[in-house]
C-alpha atoms as a PDB file:
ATOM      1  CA  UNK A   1       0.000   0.000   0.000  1.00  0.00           C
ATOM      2  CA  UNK A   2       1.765   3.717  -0.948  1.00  0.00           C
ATOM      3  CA  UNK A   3       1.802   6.173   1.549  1.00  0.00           C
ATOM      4  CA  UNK A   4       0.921   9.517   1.152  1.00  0.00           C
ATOM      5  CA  UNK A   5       1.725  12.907   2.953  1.00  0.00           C
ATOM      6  CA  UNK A   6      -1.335  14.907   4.362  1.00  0.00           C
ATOM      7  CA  UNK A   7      -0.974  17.957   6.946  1.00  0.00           C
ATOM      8  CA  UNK A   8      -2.930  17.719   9.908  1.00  0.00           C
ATOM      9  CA  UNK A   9      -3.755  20.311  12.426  1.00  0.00           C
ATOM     10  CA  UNK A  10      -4.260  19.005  16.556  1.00  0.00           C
ATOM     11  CA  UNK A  11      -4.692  20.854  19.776  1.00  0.00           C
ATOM     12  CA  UNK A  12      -1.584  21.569  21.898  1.00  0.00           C
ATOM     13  CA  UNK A  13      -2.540  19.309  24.137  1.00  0.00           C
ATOM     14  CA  UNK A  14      -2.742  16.307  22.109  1.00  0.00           C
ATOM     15  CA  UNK A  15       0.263  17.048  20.420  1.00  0.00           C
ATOM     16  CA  UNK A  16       2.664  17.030  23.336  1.00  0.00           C
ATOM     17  CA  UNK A  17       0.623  13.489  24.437  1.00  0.00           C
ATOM     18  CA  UNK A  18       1.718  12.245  21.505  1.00  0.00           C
ATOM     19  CA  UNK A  19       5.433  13.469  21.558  1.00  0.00           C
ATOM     20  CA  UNK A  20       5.103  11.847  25.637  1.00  0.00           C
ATOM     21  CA  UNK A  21       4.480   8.474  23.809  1.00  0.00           C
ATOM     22  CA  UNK A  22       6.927   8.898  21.363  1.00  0.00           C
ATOM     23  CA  UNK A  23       9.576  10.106  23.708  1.00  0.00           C
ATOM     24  CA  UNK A  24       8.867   6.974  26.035  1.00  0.00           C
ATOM     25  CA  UNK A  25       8.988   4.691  22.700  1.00  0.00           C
ATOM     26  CA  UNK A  26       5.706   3.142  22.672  1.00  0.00           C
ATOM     27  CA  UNK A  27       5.205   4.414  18.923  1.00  0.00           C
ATOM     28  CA  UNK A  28       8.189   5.323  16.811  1.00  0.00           C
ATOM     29  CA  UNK A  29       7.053   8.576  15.495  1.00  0.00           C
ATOM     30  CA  UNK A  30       4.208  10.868  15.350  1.00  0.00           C
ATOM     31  CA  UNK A  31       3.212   9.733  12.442  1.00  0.00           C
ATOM     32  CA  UNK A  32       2.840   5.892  13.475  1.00  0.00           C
ATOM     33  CA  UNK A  33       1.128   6.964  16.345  1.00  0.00           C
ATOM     34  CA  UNK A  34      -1.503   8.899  13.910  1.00  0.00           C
ATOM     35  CA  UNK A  35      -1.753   5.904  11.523  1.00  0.00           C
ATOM     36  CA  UNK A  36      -2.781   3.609  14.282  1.00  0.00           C
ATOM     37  CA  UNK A  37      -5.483   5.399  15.740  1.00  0.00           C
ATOM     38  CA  UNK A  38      -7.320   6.087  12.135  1.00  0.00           C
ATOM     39  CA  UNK A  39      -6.715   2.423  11.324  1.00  0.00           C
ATOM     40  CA  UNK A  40      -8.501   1.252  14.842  1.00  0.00           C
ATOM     41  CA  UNK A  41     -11.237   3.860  14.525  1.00  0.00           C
ATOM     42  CA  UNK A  42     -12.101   2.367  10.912  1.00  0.00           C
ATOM     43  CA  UNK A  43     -12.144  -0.875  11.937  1.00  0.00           C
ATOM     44  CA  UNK A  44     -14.274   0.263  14.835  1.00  0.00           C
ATOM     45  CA  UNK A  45     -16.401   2.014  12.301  1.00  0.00           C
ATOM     46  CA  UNK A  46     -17.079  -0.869  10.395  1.00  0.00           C
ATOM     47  CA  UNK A  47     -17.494  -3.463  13.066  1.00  0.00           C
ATOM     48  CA  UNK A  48     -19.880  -0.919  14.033  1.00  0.00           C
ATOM     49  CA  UNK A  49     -22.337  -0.884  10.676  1.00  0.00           C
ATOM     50  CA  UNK A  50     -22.044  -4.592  10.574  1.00  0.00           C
ATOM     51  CA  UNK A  51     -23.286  -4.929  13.967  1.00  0.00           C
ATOM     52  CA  UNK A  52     -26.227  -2.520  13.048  1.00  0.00           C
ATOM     53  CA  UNK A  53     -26.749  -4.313   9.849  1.00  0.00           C
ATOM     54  CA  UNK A  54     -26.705  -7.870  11.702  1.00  0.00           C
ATOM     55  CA  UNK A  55     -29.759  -6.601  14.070  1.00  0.00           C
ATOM     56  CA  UNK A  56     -31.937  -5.785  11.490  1.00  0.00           C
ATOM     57  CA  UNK A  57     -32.037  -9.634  10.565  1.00  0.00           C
ATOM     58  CA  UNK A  58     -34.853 -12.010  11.258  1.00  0.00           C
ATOM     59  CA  UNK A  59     -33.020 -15.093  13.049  1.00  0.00           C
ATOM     60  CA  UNK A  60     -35.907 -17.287  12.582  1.00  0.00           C
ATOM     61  CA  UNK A  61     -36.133 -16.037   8.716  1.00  0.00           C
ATOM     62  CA  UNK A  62     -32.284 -16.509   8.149  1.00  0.00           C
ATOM     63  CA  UNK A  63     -32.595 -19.819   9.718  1.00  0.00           C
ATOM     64  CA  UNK A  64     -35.522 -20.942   7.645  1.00  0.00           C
ATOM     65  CA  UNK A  65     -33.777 -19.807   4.542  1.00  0.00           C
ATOM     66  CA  UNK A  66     -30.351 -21.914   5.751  1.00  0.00           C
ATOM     67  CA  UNK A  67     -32.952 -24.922   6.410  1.00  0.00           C
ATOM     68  CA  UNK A  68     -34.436 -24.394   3.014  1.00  0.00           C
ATOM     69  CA  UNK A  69     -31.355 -24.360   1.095  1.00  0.00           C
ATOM     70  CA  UNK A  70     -29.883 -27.172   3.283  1.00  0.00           C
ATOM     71  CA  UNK A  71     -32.351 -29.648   2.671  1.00  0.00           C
ATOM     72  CA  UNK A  72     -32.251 -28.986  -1.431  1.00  0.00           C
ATOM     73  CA  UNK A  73     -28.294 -29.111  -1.181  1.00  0.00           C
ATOM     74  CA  UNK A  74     -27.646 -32.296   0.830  1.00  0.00           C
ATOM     75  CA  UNK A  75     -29.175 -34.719  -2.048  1.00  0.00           C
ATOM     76  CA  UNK A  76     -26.212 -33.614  -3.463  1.00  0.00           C
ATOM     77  CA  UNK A  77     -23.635 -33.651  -1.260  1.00  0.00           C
ATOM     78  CA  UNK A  78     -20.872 -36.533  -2.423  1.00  0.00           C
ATOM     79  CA  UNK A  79     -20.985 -39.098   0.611  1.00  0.00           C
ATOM     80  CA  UNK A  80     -17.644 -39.564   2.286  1.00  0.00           C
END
């Protein structure tokens, strides 16, 4: 994946956190420590819609449609 520059502007205050964590080595650079948190938050993100997505199912419809196709699949199913 190719990396691209971008400016960013932060409050004081979160600037000289991140310098604290960078100056105690638990991220490398400024940058990494940036990187990670946008990578978590997306993944949070879309954990997040899938979760909402996932409640608007109908267990007992999903699992009547996973019966339904079961029962027309296994005839065909090669025994083993």
């Amino acid at each position: 994946m190719g990396k691209a520059k971008i400016a960013i502007t932060m409050d004081a205050e979160f600037i000289g956190e991140l310098d604290r964590l960078v100056g105690e080595n638990y991220f490398q650079s400024r940058s990494q420590a940036i990187c990670d948190a946008v990578r978590e938050k997306l993944s949070r993100m879309k954990r997040g819609r899938l979760s909402i997505e996932s409640a608007k199912l109908d267990p007992k419809f999903e699992k009547a449609m996973a019966d339904e196709g079961l029962a027309e699949d296994v005839s065909q199913w090669q025994e083993y």
